[in-house]
Protein backbone atom coordinates (compact mmCIF):
# COMPACT_ATOMS: atom_id res chain seq x y z
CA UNK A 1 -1.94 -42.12 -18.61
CA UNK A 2 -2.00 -39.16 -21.36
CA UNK A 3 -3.94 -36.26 -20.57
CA UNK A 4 -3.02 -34.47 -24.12
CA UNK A 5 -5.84 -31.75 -23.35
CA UNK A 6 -4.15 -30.52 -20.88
CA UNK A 7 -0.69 -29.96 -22.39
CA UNK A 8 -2.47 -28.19 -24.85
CA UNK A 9 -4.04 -25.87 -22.75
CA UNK A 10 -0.65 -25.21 -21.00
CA UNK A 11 1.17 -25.11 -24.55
CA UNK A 12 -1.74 -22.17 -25.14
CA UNK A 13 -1.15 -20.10 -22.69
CA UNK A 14 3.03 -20.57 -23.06
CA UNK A 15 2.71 -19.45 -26.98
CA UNK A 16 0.67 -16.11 -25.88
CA UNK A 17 3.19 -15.27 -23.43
CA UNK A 18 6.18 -16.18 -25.56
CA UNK A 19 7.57 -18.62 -23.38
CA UNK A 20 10.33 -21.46 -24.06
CA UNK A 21 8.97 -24.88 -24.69
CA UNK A 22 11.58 -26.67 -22.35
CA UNK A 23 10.90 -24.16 -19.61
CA UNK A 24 7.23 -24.92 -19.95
CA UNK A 25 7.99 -28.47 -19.90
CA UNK A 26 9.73 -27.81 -16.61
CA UNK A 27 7.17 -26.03 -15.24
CA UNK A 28 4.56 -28.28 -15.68
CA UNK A 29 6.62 -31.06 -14.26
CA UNK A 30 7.40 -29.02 -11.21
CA UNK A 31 3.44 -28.33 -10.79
CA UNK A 32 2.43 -31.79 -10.38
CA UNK A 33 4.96 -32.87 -8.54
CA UNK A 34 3.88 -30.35 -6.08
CA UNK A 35 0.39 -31.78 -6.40
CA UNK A 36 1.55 -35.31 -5.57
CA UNK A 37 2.78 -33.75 -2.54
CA UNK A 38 0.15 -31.92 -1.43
CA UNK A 39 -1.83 -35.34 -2.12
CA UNK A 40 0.71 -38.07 -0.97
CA UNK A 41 3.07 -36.40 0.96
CA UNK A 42 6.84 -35.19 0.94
CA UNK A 43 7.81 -38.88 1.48
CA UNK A 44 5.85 -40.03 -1.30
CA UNK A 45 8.11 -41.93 -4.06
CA UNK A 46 6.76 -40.77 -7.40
CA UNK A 47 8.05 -39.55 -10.68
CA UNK A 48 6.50 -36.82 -12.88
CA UNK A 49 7.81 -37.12 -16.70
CA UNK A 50 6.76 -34.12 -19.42
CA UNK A 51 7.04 -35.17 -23.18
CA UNK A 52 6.03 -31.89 -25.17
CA UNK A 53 7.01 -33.06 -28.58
CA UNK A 54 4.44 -35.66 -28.01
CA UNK A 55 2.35 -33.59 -25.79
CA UNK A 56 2.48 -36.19 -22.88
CA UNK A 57 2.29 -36.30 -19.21
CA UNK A 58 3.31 -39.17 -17.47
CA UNK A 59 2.90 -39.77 -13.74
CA UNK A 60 4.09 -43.04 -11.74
CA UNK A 61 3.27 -43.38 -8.43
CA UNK A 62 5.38 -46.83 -6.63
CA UNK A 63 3.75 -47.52 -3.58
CA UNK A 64 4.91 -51.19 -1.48
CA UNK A 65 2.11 -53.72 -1.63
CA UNK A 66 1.26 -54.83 2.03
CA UNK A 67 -1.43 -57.18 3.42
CA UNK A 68 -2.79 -54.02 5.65
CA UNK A 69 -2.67 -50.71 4.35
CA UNK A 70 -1.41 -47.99 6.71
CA UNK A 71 -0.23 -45.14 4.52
CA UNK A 72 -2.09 -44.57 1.44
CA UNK A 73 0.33 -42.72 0.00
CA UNK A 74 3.22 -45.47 0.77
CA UNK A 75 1.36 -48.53 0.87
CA UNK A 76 -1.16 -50.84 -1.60
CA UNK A 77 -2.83 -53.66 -0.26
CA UNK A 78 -2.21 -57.23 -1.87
CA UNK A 79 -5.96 -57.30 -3.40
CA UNK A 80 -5.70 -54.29 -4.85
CA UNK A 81 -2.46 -54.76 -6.28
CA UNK A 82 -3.12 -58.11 -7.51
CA UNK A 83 -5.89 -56.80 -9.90
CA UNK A 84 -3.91 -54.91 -12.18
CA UNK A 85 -0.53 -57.05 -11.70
CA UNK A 86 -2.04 -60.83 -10.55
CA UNK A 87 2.01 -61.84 -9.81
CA UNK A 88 2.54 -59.14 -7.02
CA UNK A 89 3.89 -60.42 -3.69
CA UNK A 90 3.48 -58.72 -0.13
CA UNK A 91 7.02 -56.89 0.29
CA UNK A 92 7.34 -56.09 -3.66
CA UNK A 93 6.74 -52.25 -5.52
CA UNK A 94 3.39 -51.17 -7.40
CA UNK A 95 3.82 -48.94 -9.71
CA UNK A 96 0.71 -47.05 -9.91
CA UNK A 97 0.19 -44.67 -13.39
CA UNK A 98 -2.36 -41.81 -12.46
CA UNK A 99 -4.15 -39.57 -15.09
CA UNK A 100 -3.68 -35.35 -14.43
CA UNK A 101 -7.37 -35.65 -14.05
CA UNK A 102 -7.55 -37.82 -11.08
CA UNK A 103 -6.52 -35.27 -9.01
CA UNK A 104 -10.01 -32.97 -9.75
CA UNK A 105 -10.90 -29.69 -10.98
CA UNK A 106 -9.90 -27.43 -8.27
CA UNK A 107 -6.25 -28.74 -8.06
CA UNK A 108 -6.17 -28.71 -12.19
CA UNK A 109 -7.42 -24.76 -11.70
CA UNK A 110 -4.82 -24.36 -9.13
CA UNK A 111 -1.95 -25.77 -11.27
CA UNK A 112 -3.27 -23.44 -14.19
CA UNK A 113 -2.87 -20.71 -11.96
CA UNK A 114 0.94 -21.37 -10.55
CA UNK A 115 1.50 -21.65 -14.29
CA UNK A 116 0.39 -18.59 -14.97
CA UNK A 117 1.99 -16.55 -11.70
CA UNK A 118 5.38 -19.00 -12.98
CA UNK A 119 5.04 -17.61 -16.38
CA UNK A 120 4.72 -13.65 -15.45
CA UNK A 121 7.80 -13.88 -13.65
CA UNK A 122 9.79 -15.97 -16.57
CA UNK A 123 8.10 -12.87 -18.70
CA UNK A 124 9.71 -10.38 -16.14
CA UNK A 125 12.99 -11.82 -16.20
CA UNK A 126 12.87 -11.85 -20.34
CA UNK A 127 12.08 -8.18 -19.97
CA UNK A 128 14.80 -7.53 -17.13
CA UNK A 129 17.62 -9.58 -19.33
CA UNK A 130 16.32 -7.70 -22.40
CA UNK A 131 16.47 -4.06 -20.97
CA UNK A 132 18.82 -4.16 -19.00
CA UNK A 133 21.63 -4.41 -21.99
CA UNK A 134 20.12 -1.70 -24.03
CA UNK A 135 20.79 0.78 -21.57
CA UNK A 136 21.96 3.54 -22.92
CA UNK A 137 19.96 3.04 -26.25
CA UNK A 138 16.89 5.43 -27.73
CA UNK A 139 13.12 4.17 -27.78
CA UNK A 140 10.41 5.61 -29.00
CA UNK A 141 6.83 4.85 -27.74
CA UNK A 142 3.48 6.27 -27.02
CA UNK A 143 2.61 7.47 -23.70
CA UNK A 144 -0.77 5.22 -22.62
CA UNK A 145 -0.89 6.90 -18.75
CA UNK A 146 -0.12 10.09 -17.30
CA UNK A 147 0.17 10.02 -13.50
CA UNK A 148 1.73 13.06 -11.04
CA UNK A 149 4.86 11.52 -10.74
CA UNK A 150 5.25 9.58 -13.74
CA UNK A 151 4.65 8.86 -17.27
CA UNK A 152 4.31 5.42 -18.55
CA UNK A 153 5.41 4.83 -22.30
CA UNK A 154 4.45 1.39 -23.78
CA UNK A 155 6.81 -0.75 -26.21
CA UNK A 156 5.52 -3.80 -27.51
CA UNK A 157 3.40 -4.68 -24.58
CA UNK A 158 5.61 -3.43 -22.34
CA UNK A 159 5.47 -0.78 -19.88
CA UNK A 160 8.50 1.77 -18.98
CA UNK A 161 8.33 4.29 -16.87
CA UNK A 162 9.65 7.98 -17.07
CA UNK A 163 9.40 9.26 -13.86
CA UNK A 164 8.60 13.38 -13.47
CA UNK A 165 12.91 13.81 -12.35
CA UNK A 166 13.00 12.54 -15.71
CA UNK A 167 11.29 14.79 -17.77
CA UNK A 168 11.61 18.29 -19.34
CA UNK A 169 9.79 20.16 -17.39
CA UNK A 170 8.56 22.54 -19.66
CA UNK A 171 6.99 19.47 -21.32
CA UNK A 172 3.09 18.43 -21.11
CA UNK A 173 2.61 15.20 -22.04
CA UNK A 174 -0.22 13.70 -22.74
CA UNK A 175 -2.19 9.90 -23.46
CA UNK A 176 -1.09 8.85 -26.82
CA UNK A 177 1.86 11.46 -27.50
CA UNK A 178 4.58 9.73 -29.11
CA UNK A 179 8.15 10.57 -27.30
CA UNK A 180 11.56 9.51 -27.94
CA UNK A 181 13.78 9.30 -24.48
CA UNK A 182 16.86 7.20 -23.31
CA UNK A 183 17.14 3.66 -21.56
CA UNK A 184 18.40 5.00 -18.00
CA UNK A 185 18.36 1.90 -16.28
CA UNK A 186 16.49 -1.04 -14.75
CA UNK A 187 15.39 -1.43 -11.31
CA UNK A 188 14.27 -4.58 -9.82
CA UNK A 189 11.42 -4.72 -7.50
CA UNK A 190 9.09 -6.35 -5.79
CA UNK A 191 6.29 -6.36 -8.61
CA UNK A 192 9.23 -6.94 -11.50
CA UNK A 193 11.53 -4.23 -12.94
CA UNK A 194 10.93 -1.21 -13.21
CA UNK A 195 12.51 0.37 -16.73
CA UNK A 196 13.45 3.73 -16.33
CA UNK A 197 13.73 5.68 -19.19
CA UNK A 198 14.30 9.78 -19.07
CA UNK A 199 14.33 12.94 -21.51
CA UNK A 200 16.17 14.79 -18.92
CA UNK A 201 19.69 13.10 -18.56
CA UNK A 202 22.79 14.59 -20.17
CA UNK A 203 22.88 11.41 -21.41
CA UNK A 204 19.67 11.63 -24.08
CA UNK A 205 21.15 14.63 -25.35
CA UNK A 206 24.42 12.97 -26.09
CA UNK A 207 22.78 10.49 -27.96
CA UNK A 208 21.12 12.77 -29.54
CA UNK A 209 24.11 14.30 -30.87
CA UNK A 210 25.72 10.84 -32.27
CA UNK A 211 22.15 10.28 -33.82
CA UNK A 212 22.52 13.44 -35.80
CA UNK A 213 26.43 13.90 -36.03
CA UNK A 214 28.25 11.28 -38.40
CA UNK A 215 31.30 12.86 -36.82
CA UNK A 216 30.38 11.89 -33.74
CA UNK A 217 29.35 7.87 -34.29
CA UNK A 218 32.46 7.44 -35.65
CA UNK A 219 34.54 9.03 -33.21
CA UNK A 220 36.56 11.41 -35.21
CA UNK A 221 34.14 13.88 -32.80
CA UNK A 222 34.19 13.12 -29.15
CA UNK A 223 31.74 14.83 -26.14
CA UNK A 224 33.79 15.63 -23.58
CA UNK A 225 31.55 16.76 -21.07
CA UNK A 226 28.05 18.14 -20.63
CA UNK A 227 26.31 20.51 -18.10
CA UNK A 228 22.62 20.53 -18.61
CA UNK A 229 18.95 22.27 -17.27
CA UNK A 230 16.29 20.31 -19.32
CA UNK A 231 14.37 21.84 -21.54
CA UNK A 232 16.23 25.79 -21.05
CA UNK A 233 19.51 25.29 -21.72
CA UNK A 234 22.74 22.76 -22.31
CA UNK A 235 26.68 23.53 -22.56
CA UNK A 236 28.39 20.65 -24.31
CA UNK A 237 32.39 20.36 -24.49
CA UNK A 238 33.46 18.63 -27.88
CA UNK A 239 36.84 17.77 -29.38
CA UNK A 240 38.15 16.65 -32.45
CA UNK A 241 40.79 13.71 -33.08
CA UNK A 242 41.12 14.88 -36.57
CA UNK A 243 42.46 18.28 -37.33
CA UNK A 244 40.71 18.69 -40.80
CA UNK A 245 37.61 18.39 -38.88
CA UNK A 246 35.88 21.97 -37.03
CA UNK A 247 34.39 20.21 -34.13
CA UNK A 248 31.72 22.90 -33.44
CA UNK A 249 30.94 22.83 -37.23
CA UNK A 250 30.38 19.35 -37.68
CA UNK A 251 28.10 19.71 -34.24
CA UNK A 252 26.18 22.23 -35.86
CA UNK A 253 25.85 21.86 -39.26
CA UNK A 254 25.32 23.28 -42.27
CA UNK A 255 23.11 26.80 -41.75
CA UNK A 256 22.74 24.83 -37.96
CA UNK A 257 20.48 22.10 -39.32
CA UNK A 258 22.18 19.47 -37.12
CA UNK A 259 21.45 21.43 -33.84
CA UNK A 260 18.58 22.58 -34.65
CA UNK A 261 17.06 18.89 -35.33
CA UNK A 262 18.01 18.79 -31.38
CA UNK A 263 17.18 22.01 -30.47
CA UNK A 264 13.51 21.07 -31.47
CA UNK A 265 13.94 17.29 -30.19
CA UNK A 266 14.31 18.95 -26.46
CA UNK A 267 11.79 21.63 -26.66
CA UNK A 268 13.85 24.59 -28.22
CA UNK A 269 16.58 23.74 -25.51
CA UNK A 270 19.19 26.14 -26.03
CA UNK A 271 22.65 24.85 -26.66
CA UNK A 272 25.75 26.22 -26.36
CA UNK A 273 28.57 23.88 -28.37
CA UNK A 274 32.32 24.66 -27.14
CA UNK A 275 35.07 23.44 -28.61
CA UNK A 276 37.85 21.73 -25.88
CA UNK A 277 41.21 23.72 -24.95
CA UNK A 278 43.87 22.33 -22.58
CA UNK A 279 44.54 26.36 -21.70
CA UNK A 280 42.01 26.83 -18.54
CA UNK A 281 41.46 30.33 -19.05
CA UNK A 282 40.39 29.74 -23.13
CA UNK A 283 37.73 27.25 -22.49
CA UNK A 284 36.08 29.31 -19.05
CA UNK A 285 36.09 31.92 -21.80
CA UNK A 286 34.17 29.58 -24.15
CA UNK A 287 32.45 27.87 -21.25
CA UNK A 288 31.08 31.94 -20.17
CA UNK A 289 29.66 32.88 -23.56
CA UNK A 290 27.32 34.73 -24.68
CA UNK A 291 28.71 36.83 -21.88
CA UNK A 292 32.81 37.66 -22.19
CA UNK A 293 35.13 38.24 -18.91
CA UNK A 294 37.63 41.17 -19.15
CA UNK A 295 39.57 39.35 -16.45
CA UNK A 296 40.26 35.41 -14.97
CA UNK A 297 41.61 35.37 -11.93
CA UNK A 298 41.94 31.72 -11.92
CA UNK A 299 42.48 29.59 -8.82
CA UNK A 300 43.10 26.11 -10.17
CA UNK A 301 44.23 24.10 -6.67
CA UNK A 302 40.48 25.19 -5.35
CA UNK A 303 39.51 24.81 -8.46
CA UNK A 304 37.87 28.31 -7.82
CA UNK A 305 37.86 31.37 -10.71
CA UNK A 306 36.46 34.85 -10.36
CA UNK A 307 35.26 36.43 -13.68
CA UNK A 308 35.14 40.10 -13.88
CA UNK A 309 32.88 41.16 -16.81
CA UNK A 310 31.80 44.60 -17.99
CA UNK A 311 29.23 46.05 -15.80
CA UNK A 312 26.66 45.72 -18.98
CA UNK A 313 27.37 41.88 -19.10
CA UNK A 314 27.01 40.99 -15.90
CA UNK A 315 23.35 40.03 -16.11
CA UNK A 316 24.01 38.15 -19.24
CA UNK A 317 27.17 36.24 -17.88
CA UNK A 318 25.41 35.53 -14.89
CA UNK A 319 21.69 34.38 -16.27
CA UNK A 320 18.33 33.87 -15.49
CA UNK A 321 18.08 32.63 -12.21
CA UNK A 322 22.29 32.24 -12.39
CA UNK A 323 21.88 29.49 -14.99
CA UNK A 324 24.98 30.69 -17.21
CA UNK A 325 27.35 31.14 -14.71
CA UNK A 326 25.82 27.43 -12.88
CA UNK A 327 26.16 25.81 -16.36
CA UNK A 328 29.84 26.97 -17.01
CA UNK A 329 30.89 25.82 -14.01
CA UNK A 330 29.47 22.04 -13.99
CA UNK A 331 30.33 21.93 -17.77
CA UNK A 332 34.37 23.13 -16.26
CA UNK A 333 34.76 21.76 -13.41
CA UNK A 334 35.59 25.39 -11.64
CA UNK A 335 33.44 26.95 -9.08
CA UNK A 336 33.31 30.35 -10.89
CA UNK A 337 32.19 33.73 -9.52
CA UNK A 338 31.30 36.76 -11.28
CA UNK A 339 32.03 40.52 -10.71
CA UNK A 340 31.52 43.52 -12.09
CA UNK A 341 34.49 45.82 -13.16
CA UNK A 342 33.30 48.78 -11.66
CA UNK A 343 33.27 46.60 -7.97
CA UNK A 344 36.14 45.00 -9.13
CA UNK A 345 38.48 46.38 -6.61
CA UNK A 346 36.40 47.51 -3.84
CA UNK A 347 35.09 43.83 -3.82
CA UNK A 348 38.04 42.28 -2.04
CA UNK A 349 37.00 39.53 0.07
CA UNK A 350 33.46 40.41 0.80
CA UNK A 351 31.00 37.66 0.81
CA UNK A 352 27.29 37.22 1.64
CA UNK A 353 26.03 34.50 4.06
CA UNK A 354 22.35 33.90 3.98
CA UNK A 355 22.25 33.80 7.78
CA UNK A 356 23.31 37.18 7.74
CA UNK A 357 20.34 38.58 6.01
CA UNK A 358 17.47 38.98 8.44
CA UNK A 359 13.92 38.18 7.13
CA UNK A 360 14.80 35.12 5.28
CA UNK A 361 13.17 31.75 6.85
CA UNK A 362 15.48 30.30 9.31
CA UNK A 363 14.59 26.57 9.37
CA UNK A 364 15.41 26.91 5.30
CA UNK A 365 19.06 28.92 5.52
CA UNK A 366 19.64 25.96 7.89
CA UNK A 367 18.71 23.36 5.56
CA UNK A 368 20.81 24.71 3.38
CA UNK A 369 23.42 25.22 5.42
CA UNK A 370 23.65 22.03 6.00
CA UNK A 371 23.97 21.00 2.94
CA UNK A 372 27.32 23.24 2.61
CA UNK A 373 25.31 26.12 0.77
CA UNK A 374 25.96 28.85 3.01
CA UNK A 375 26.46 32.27 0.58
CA UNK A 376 24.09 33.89 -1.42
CA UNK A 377 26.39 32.81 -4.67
CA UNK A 378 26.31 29.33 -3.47
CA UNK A 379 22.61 29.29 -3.59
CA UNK A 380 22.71 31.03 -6.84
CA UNK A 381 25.41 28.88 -8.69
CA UNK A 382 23.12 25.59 -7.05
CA UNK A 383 21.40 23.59 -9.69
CA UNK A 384 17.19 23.18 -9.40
CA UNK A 385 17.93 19.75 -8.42
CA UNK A 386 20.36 20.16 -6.46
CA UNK A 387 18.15 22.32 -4.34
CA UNK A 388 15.48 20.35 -4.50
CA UNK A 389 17.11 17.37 -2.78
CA UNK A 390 17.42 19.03 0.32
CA UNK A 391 15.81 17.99 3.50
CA UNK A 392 12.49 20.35 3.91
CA UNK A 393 13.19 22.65 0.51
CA UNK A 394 10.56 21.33 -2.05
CA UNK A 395 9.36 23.22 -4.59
CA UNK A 396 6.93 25.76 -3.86
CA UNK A 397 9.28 26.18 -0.06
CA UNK A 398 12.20 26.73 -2.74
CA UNK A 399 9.90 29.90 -4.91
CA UNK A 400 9.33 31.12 -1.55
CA UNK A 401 12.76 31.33 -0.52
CA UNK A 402 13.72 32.99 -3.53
CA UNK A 403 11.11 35.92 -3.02
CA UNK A 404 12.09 36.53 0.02
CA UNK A 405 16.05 36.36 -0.94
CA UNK A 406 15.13 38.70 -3.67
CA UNK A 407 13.69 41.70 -1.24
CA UNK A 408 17.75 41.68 -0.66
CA UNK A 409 19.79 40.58 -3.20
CA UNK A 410 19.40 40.48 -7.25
CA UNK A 411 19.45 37.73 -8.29
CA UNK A 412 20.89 38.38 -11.37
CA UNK A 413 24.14 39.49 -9.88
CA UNK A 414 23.85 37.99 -6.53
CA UNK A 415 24.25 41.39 -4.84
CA UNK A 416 22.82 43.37 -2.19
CA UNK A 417 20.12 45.53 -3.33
CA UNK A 418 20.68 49.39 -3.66
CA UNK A 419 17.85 49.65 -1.18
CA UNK A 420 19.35 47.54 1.38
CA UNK A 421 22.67 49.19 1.03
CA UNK A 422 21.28 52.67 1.68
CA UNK A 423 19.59 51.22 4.60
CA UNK A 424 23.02 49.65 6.08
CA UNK A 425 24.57 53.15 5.19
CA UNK A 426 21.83 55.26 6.85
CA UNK A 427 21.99 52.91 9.98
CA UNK A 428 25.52 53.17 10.29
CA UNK A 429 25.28 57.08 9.97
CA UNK A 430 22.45 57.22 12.77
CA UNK A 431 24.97 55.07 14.81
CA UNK A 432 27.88 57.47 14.34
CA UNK A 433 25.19 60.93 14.86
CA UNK A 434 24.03 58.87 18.42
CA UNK A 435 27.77 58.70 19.37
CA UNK A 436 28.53 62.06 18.50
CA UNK A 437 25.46 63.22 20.77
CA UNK A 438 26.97 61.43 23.81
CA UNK A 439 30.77 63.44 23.24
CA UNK A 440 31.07 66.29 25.56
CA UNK A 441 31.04 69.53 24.15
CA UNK A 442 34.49 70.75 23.21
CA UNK A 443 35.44 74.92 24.87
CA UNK A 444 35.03 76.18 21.04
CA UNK A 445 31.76 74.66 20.77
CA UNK A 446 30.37 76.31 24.28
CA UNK A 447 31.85 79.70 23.36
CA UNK A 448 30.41 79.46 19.39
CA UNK A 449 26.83 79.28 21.21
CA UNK A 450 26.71 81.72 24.12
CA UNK A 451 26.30 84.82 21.85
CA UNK A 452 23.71 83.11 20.34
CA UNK A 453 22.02 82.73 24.19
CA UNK A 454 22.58 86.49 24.47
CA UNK A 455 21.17 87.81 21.46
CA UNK A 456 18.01 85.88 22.30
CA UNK A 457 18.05 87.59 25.97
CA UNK A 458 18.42 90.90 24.73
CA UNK A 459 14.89 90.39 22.20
C-alpha cells in the first residue's frame, strides 16, 4: 500500500529543481492516475491519494465482484474476492489497494520521466512569472555562449538572451565577460521564454542615469526624452521640478564624474545632456550642439525646421554619417534640415531625390522608396536601424549604397558634389552651344566673315 521509496525519489528530484511540495503532490497524483488508465481504462473507478507529509501513496482500485469476469478492469470474480474479504456477495464493490510497484519498471521510468518534462515547465513558468515583473530592472551576469546572433548571459542557472539588435555594436564580447544590461522583456515560446535583455535600448541608459543620479531616483530630476546610436553617441532631454536644482549639473556631476561613470559603462558613448525649454527654437538650439544655427526657420504644424549654420559648422552640425542632425531630431520631435549660409538663399526649394541620381542601384532607391525615404536628406537623417529594416537593404547592401551615393553627394552635408555640379553645368552649356549651332546665321554674321573668305583668295 506505501511505496515510501518512491516519494522519495520524486521528493529528490522536486528539491533540486525548487519545486512546491503541494504541486509535487499534485503531480504525482495526476501521474498515476494516468497509469491506471493506461492499465484499466478511462472507465475504470479508482482513486489516487498523495500524503507527502507522510510520504505516502495510496491507490484504491473498486472493481464489482461477479461470478464471471468480463472486464478486468471493472469486474472481480467471487473467488477472488472472497479471499481477501470472505463476506463479499456477487453484485457488491471490491476495493482493491495496489502498490506503485505493481505496475513494473518501465511504467515507474515513464512516470519519472512525465515528472520530470511536468517539472521543467513548472520551472519555466517560475522563471516567466519571475522575469517578467522585473522588466525594466538591471542584471548583471557572465556571458557563458557567444553565437552570431546572440549572446547568452547566465543568472543563477538561468539563461537570458541578448540578441545582436541588442548590443553595442562596437562591443566584442566574449565567454566569461561580465556585462551589466536591462530586462527588455519576456517572450514566450515554444521551448519556454525567452528573456530578452539589451545594452542597446534608450532604456539601459536611462537607468543608468537614475543608478548614478540621486536627483534623478528621487524625481526632483526627470528624463524627458532620449535619442540614441549605441555605443557612438546619445542626446538626453532632462528637466528639473526644483528650481534650486541645475538639471544638467546634477546629470553630470562634479568635474563630470557622474557621466563619465556612464560614458565608460556604454563604451565611451558620447552624451550630450540638454536641459528642457518650452521655447521650440531654445531647445533645437540645445538639441543642435556642438554645432550652433545662425537661423530657425521653424515649421511647427509639419513639425519640419531648417537650420542654417555657418558654412564652417555645417559638417559638425550635420555629423558623421548625419548622426547629429538624426539625433536632434528624434531627441525633438522635428524633422530638421541643415543649410549652409552661403546657399542659404539660392537654396529655395531645391531638393534631391535618389531616383534622380543615375548610377545608384535601382532595386535599392525602390526599397527605400517604399519605405517613404525618397531624398538624399531622408536617407541621411534615417537611423542604422531604421535602414536596416527595410525589405532587401541589409548591411553590407546598405555600405554599398552609401559608396555609391557618395560618388554624388557628401555625405556630410547631403549635397551634390562639386564634381557632379560642374558636370550638370558643362552639359547644360554643350546643350545651349548645340542649339546655337542649329540658329541660322544672322546678315551681320555673313558680312563679318566674307572679308575673311577674300583675304584668303587673294594669298
Amino acid at each position: 500500500m506505501i511505496n515510501k521509496d518512491i516519494i522519495d525519489a520524486f521528493t529528490q528530484i522536486a528539491k533540486e529543481k525548487n519545486v512546491d511540495r503541494n504541486q509535487l503532490g499534485d503531480i504525482i497524483e495526476g501521474i498515476f492516475k494516468n497509469l491506471m488508465i493506461k492499465r484499466y481504462g478511462e472507465d475504470a473507478e479508482f482513486d489516487v491519494i498523495v500524503n507527502m507529509d507522510k510520504g505516502e501513496l495510496e491507490i484504491y482500485h473498486e472493481k464489482v465482484v461477479v461470478d464471471e469476469v468480463t472486464d478486468p478492469g471493472k469486474e472481480i470474480s467471487l473467488e477472488e474476492a472472497r479471499k481477501v474479504e470472505p463476506d463479499l456477495e456477487v453484485g457488491e464493490l471490491y476495493v482493491d489497494i495496489l502498490e506503485p510497484s505493481s505496475f513494473g519498471r518501465r511504467l515507474i521510468a515513464n512516470a519519472k520521466q512525465n515528472l520530470f518534462q511536468q517539472i521543467r515547465d513548472i520551472e519555466k513558468m517560475h522563471v516567466y512569472n519571475d522575469y517578467k515583473d522585473r522588466i525594466g530592472e538591471i542584471i548583471m551576469g557572465d556571458i557563458h555562449q557567444v553565437r552570431r546572433d546572440a549572446a547568452f548571459v547566465n543568472i543563477e542557472k538561468t539563461e537570458l538572451k541578448m540578441p545582436r539588435s541588442e548590443q553595442i555594436r562596437s562591443e566584442n564580447y566574449r565567454r566569461g565577460m561580465t556585462v551589466k544590461a536591462i530586462i527588455k522583456d519576456v517572450v514566450v515560446t515554444p521551448k519556454g521564454p525567452d528573456i530578452i535583455i539589451s545594452r542597446a535600448d534608450p532604456a539601459f541608459l536611462k537607468r543608468l542615469f537614475e543608478l548614478e543620479v540621486p536627483e534623478i531616483y528621487d524625481d526632483i530630476v526627470e528624463i524627458v526624452k532620449i535619442a540614441r546610436e549605441p555605443g557612438d553617441r546619445a542626446k538626453v532631454i532632462v528637466e528639473s521640478h526644483d528650481r534650486r536644482v541645475d538639471a544638467v549639473g546634477a546629470c553630470v556631476g562634479m568635474n563630470g564624474s557622474r557621466i563619465q561613470a556612464i560614458v565608460r559603462e556604454l563604451n565611451n558613448e558620447k552624451i550630450d545632456v540638454i536641459d528642457n525649454s518650452s521655447e521650440i527654437e531654445i531647445l533645437l538650439t540645445r538639441a543642435l550642439s556642438p554645432a550652433k544655427p545662425l537661423l530657425l526657420e521653424i515649421d511647427e504644424e509639419n513639425r519640419h525646421v531648417q537650420a542654417i549654420f555657418d558654412d564652417d559648422d555645417i559638417a559638425i552640425a550635420i555629423g558623421k554619417n548625419g548622426q547629429n542632425i538624426r539625433l536632434a531630431s528624434q531627441v525633438t520631435g522635428y524633422e530638421i534640415d541643415a543649410v549652409k549660409y552661403s546657399e542659404y538663399e539660392s537654396l529655395g526649394e531645391q531638393v534631391l531625390y535618389l531616383d534622380e541620381l543615375e548610377g545608384l542601384h535601382q532595386g535599392r532607391v525602390r526599397s527605400l522608396m517604399e519605405a517613404g525615404i525618397e531624398t538624399v536628406s531622408e536617407f541621411l537623417n534615417a537611423s542604422e536601424d531604421e535602414l536596416l529594416e527595410i525589405k532587401g537593404m541589409g548591411e553590407k547592401s546598405l555600405e554599398n549604397f552609401r559608396e555609391d551615393l557618395s560618388e554624388f553627394v557628401d555625405l556630410e552635408t547631403g549635397e551634390l558634389l562639386e564634381e557632379m555640379e560642374e558636370e550638370i553645368e558643362t552639359a547644360e552649356e554643350a546643350k545651349a552651344d548645340s542649339a546655337e549651332l542649329t540658329e541660322e546665321p544672322s546678315e551681320e554674321e555673313v558680312e563679318q566673315e566674307e572679308p575673311a573668305k577674300l583675304e584668303v583668295q587673294e594669298e
